[in-house]
N, C-alpha and C. Protein backbone atom coordinates (compact mmCIF):
# COMPACT_ATOMS: atom_id res chain seq x y z
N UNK A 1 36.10 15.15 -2.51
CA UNK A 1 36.50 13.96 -3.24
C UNK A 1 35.64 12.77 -2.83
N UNK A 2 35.31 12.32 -1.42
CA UNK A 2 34.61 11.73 -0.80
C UNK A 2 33.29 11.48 -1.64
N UNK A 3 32.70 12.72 -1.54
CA UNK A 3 31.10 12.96 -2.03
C UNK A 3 30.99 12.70 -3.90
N UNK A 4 32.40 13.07 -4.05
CA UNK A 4 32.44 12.33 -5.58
C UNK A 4 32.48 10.91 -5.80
N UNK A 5 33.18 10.66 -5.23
CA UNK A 5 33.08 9.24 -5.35
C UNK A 5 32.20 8.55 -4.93
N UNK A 6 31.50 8.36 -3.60
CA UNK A 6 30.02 8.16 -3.46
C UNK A 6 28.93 8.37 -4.26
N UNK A 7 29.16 9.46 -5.08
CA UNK A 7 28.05 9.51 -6.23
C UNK A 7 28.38 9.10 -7.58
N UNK A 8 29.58 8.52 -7.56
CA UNK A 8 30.09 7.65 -8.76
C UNK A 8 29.57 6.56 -8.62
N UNK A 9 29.93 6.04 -7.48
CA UNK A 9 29.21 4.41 -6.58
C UNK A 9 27.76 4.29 -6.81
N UNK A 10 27.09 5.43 -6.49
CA UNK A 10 25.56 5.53 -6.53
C UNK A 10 25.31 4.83 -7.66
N UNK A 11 25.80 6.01 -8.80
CA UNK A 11 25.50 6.42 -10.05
C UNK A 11 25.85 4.61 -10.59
N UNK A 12 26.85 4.57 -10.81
CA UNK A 12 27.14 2.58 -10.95
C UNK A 12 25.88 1.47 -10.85
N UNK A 13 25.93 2.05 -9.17
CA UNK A 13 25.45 0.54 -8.95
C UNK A 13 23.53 1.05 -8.99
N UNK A 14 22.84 1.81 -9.66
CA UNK A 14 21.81 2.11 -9.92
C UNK A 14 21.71 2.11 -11.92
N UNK A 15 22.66 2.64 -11.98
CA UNK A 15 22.77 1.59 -13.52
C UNK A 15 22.96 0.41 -13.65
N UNK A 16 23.99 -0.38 -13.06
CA UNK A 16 23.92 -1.80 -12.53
C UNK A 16 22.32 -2.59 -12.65
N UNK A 17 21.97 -1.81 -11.32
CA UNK A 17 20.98 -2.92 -10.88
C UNK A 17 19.76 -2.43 -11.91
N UNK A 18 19.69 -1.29 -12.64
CA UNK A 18 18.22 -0.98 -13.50
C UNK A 18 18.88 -1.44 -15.04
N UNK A 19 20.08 -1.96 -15.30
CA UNK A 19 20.57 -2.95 -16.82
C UNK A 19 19.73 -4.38 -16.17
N UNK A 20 19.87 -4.88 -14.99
CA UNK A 20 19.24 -6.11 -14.43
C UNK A 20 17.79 -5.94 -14.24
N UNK A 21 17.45 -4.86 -14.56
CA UNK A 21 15.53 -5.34 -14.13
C UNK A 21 15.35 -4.91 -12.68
N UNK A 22 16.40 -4.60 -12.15
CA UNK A 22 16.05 -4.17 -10.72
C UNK A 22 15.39 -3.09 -10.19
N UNK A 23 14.94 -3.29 -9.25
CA UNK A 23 14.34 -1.98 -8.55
C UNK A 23 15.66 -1.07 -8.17
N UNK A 24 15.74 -0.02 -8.55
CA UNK A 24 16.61 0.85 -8.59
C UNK A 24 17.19 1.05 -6.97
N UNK A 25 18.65 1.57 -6.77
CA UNK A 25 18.68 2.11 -5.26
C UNK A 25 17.91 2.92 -4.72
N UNK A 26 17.61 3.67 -5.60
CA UNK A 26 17.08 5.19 -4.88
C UNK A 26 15.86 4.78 -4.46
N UNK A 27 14.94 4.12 -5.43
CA UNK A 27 13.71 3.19 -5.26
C UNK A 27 13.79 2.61 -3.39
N UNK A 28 14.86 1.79 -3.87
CA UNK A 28 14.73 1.01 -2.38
C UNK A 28 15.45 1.78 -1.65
N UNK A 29 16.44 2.64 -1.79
CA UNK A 29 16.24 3.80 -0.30
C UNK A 29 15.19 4.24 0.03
N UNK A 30 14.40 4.41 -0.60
CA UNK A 30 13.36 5.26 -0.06
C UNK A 30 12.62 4.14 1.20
N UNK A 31 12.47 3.11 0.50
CA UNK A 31 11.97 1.52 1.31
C UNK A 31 12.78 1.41 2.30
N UNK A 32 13.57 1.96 2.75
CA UNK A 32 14.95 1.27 3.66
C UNK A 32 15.28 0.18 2.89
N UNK A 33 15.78 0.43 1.48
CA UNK A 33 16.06 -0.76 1.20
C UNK A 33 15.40 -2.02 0.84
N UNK A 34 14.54 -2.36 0.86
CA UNK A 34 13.36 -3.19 1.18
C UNK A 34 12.85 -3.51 -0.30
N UNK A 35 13.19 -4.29 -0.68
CA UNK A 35 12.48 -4.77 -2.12
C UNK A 35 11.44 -5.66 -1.82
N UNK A 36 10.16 -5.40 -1.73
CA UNK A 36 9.37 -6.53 -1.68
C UNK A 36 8.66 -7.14 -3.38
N UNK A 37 8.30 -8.11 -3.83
CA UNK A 37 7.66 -8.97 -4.41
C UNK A 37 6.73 -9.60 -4.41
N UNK A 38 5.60 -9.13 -4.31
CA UNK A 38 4.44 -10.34 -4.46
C UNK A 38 4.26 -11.74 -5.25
N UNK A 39 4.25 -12.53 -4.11
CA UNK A 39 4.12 -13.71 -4.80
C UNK A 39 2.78 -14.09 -5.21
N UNK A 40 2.57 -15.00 -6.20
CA UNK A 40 0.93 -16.04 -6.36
C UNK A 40 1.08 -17.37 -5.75
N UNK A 41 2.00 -17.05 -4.79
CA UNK A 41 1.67 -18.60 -4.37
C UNK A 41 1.49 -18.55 -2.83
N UNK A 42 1.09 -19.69 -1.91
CA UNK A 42 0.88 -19.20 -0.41
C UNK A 42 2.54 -19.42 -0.20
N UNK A 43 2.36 -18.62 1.28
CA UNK A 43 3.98 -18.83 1.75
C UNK A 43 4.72 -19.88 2.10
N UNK A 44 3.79 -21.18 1.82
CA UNK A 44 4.33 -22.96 1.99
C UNK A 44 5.57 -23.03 0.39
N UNK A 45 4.03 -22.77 -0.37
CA UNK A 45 4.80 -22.70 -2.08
C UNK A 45 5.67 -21.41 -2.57
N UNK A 46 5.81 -20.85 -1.73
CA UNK A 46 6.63 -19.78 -2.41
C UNK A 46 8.03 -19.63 -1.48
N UNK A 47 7.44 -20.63 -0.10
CA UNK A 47 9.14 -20.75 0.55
C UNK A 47 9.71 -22.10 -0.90
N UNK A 48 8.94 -23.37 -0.82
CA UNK A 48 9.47 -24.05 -1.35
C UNK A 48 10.16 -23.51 -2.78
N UNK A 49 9.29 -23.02 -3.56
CA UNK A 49 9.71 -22.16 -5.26
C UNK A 49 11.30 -21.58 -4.57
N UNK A 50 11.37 -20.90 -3.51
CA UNK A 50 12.47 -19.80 -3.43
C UNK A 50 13.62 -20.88 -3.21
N UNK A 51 13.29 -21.61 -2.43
CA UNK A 51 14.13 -23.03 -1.99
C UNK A 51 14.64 -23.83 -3.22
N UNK A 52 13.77 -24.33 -3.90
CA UNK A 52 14.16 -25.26 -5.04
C UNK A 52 15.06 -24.63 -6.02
N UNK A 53 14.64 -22.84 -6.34
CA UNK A 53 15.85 -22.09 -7.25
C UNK A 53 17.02 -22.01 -6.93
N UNK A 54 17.24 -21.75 -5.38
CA UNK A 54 18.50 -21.23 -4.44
C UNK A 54 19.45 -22.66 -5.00
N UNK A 55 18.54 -24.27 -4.48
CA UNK A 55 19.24 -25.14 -5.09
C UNK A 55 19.94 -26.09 -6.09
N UNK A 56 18.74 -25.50 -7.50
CA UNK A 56 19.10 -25.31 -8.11
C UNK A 56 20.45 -24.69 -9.29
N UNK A 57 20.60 -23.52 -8.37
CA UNK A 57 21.66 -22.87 -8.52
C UNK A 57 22.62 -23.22 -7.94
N UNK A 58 22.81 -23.82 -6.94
CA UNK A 58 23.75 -24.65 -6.40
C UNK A 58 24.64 -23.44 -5.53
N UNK A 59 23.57 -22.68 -4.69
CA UNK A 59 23.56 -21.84 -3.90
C UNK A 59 23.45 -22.81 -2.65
N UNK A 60 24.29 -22.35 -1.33
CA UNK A 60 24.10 -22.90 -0.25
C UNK A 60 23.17 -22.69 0.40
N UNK A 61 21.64 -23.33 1.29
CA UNK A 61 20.55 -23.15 1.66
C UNK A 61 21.28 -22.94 3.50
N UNK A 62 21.08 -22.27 3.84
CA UNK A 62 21.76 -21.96 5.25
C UNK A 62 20.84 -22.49 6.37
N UNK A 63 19.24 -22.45 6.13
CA UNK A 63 18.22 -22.50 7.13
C UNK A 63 17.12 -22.01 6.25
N UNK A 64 15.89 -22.24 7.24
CA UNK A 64 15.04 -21.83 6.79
C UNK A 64 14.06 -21.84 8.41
N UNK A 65 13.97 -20.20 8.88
CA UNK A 65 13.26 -20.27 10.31
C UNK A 65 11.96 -19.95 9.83
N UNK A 66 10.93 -20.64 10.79
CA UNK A 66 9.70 -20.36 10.45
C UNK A 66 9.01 -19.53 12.04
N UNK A 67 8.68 -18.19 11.30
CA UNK A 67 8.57 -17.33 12.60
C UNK A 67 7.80 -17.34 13.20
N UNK A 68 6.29 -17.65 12.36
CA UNK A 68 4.81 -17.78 12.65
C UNK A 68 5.07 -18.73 13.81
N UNK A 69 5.84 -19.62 13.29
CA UNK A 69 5.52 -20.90 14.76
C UNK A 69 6.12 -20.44 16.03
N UNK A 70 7.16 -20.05 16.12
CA UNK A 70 8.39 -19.45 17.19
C UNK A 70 7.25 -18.68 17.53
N UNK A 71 6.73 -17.64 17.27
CA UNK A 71 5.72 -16.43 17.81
C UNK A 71 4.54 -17.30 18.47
N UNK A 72 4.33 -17.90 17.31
CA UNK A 72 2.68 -18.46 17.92
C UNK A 72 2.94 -19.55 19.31
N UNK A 73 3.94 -20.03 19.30
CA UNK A 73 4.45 -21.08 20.40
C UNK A 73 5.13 -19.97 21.71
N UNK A 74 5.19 -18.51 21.57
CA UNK A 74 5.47 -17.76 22.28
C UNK A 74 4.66 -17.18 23.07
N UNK A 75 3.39 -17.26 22.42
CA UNK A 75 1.75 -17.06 22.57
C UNK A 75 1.47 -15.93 21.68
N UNK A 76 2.66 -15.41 20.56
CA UNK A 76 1.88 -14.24 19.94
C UNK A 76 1.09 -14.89 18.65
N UNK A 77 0.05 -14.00 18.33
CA UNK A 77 -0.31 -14.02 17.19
C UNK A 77 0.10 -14.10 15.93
N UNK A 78 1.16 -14.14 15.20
CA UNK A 78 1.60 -14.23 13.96
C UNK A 78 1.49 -15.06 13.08
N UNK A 79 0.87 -13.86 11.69
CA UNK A 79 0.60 -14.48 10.53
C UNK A 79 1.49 -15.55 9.85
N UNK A 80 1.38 -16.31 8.92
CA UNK A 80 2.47 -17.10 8.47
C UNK A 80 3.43 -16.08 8.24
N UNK A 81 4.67 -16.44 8.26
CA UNK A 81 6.09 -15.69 8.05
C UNK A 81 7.24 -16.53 8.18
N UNK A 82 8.19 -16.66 7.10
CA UNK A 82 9.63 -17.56 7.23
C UNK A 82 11.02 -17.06 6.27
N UNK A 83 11.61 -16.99 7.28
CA UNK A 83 12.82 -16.47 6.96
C UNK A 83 13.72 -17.48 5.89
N UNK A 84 14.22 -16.83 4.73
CA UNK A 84 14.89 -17.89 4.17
C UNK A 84 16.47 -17.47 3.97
N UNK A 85 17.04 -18.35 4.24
CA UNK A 85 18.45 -17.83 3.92
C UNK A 85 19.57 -18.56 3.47
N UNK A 86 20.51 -17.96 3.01
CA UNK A 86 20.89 -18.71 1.45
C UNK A 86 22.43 -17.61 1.04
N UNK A 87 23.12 -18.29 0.53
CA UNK A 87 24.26 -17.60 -0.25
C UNK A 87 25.08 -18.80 -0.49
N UNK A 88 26.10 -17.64 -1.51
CA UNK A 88 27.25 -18.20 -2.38
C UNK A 88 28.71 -17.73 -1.11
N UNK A 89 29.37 -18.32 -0.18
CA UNK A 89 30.61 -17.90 0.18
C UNK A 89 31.84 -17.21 -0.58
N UNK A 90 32.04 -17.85 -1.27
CA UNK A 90 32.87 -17.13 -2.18
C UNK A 90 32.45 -15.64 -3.18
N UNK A 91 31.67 -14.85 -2.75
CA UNK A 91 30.93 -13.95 -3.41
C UNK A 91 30.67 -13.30 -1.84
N UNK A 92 29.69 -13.94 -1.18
CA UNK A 92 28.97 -13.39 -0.04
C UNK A 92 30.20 -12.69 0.95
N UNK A 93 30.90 -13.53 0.78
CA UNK A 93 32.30 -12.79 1.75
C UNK A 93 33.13 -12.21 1.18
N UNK A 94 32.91 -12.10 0.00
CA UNK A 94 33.76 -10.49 -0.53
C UNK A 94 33.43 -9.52 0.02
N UNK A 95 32.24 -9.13 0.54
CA UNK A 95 31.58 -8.28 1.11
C UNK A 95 32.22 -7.80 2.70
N UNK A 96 32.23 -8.92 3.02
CA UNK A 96 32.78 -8.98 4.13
C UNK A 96 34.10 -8.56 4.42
N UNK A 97 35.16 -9.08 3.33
CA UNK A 97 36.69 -8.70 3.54
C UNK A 97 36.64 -7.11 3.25
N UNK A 98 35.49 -6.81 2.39
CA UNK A 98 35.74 -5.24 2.10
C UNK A 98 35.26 -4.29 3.54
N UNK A 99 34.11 -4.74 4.25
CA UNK A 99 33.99 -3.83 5.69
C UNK A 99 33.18 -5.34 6.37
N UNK A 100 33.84 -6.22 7.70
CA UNK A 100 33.73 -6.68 8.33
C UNK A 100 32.19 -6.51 8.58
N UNK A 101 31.38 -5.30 8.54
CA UNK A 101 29.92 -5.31 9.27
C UNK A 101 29.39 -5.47 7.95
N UNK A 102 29.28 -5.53 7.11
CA UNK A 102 28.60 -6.58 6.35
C UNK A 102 28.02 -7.76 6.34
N UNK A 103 29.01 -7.99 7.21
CA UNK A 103 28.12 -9.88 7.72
C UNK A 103 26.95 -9.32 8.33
N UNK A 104 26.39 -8.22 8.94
CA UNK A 104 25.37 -8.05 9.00
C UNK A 104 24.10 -8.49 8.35
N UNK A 105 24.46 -8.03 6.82
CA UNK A 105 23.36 -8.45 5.53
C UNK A 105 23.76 -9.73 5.20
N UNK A 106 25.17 -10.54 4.89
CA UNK A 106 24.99 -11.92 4.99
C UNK A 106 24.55 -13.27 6.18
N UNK A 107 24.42 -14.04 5.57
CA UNK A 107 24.18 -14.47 4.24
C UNK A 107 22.61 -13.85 4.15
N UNK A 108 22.28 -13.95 2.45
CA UNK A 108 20.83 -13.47 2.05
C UNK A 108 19.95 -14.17 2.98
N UNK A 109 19.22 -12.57 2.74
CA UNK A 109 17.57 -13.70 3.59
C UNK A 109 16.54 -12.89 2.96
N UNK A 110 15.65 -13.54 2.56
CA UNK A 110 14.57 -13.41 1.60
C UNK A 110 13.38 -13.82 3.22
N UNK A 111 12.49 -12.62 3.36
CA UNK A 111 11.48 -12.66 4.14
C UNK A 111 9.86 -13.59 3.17
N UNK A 112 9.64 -14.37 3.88
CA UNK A 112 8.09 -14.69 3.04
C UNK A 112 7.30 -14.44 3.81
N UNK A 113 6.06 -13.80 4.19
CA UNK A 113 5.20 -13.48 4.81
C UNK A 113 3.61 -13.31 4.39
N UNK A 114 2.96 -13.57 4.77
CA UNK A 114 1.61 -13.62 4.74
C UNK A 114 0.81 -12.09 5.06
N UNK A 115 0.81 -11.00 4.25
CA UNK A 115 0.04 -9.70 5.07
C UNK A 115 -1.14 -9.66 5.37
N UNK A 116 -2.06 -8.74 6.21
CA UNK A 116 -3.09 -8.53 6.92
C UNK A 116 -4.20 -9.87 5.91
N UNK A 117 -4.27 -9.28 4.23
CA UNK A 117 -5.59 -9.27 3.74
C UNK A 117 -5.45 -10.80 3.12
N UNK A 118 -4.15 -11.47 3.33
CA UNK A 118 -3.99 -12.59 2.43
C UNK A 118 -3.19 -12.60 1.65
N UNK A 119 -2.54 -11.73 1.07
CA UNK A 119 -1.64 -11.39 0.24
C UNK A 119 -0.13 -12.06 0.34
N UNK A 120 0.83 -12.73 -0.53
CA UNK A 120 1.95 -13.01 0.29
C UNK A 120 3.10 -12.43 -0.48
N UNK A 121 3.80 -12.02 0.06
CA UNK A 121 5.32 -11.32 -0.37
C UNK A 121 6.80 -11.85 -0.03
N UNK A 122 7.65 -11.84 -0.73
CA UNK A 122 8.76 -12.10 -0.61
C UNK A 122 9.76 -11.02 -0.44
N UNK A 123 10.49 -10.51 0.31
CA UNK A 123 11.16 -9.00 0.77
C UNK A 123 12.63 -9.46 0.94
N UNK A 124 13.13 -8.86 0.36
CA UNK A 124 14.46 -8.68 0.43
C UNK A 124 15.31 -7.59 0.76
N UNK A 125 16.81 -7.24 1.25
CA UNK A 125 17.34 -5.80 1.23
C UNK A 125 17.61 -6.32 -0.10
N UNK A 126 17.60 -4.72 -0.45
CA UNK A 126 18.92 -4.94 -1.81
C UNK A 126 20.03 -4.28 -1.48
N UNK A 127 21.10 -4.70 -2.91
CA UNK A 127 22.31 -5.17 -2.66
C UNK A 127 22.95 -3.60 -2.66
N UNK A 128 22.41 -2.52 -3.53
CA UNK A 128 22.99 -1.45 -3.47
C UNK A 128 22.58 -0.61 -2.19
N UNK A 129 21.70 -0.92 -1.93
CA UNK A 129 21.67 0.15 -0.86
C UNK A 129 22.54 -0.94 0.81
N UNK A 130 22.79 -2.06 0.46
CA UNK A 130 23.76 -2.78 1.46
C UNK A 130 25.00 -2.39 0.89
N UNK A 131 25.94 -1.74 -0.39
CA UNK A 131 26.68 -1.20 -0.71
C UNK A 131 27.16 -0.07 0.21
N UNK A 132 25.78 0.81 -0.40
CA UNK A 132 25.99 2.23 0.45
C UNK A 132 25.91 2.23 1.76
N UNK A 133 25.26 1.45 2.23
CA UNK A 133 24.97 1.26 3.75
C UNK A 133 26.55 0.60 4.41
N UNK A 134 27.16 -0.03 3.82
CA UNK A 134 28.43 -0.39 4.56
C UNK A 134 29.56 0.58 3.63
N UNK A 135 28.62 1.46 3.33
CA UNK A 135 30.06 2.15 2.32
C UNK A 135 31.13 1.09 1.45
N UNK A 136 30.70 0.25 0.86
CA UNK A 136 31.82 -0.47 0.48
C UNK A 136 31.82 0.29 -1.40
N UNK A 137 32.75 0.54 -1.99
CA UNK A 137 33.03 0.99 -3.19
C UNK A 137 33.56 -0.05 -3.72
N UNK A 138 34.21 -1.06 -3.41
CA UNK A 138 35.33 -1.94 -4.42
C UNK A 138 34.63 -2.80 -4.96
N UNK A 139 33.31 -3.48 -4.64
CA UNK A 139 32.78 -4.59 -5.31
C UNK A 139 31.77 -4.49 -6.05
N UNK A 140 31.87 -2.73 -6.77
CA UNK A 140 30.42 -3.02 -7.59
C UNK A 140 30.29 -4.71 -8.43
N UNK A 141 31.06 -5.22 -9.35
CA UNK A 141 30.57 -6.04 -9.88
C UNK A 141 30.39 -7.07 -9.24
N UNK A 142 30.80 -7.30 -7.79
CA UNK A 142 30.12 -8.47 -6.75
C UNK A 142 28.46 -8.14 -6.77
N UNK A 143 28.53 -6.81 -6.49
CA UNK A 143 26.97 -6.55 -5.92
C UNK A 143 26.14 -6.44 -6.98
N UNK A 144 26.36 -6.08 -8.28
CA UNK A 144 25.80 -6.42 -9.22
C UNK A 144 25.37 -7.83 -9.74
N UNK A 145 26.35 -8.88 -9.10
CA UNK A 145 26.20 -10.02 -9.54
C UNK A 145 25.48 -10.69 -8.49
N UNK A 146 25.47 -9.97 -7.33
CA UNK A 146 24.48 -10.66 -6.02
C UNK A 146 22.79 -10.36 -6.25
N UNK A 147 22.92 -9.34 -7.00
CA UNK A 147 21.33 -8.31 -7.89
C UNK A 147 21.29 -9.59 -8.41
N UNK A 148 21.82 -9.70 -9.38
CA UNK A 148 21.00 -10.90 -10.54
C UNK A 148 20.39 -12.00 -9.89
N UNK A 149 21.27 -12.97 -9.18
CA UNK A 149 20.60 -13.65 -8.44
C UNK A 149 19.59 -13.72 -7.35
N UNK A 150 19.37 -12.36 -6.89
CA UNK A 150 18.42 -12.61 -5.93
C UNK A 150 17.03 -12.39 -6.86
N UNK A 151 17.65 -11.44 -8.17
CA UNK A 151 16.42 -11.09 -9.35
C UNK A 151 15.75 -12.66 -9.40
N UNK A 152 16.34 -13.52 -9.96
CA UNK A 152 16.59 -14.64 -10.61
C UNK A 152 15.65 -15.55 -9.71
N UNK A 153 16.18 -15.62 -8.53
CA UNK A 153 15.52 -16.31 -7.51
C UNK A 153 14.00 -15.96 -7.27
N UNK A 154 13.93 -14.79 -7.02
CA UNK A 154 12.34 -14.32 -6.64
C UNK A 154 11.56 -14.08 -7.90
N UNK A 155 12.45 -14.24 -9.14
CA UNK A 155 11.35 -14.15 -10.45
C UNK A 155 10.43 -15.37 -9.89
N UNK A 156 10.86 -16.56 -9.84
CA UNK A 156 10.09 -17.92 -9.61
C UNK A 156 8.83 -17.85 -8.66
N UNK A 157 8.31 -16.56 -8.11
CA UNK A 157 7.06 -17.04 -7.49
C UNK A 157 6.65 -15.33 -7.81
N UNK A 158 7.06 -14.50 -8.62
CA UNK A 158 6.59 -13.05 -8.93
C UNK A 158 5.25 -12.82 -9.38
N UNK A 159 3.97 -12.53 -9.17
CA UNK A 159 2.49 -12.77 -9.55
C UNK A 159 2.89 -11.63 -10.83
């Protein structure tokens, strides 16, 4: 019964997120999850782009750590890189009332980073495989609706 229902959940929230344009679960299982995005902009303009949508939306901006500096002031080497993070409470903690370790994945954080060749990306988990990963079944249409917006958000700097 278990394994049925888990593959009902699957089956959902991978129709879910591929009606939204999303990169599918199975997609980002394979990634651990890991949706990345290339941006066209450097990681100054593509923290700000991710920033200005989040507020736009009238999404709460939580922080914004910038790692490159923390590392480089540590004495390591690191490329530009900044953590952004961001959510809706009333949404983000549904998650939470359904399995407590969820707050793990909240609130969102959208990685911006700079790779080896110049390139810059915006990385996210996604929301279904943070579903399956906390086993939660009750909120497909939370997590469907947490898909859109993070879609929504990272369209704004997508090359």
């Amino acid at each position: 019964m278990k394994k049925i229902n888990n593959a009902m959940l699957s089956a959902a929230l991978i129709t879910a997120t591929t009606v939204l344009g999303q990169v599918s679960t199975a997609e980002a299982a394979d990634s651990n999850g890991i949706v990345t995005v290339k941006s066209r902009y450097s990681v100054s303009e593509t923290v700000n782009r991710i920033k200005g949508s989040v507020e736009e939306k009238g999404i709460t901006l939580f922080g914004i750590i910038d790692q490159a500096n923390l590392g480089n002031a540590a004495g390591n080497e690191v490329r530009p890189s900044r953590l952004v993070m961001f959510g809706n409470p009333a949404l983000g903690t549904t998650f939470i009332t359904a399995n407590p370790l969820a707050g793990l994945d909240w609130p969102v954080r959208v990685l911006v980073y700079q790779a080896k060749d110049g390139s810059v990306y915006a990385a996210y988990t996604d929301f279904g495989w943070i579903a399956k990963r906390h086993r939660i079944s009750s909120r497909d249409r939370e997590f469907a609706m947490a898909s859109q917006v993070i879609e929504a958000v990272t369209s704004t700097v997508k090359e």
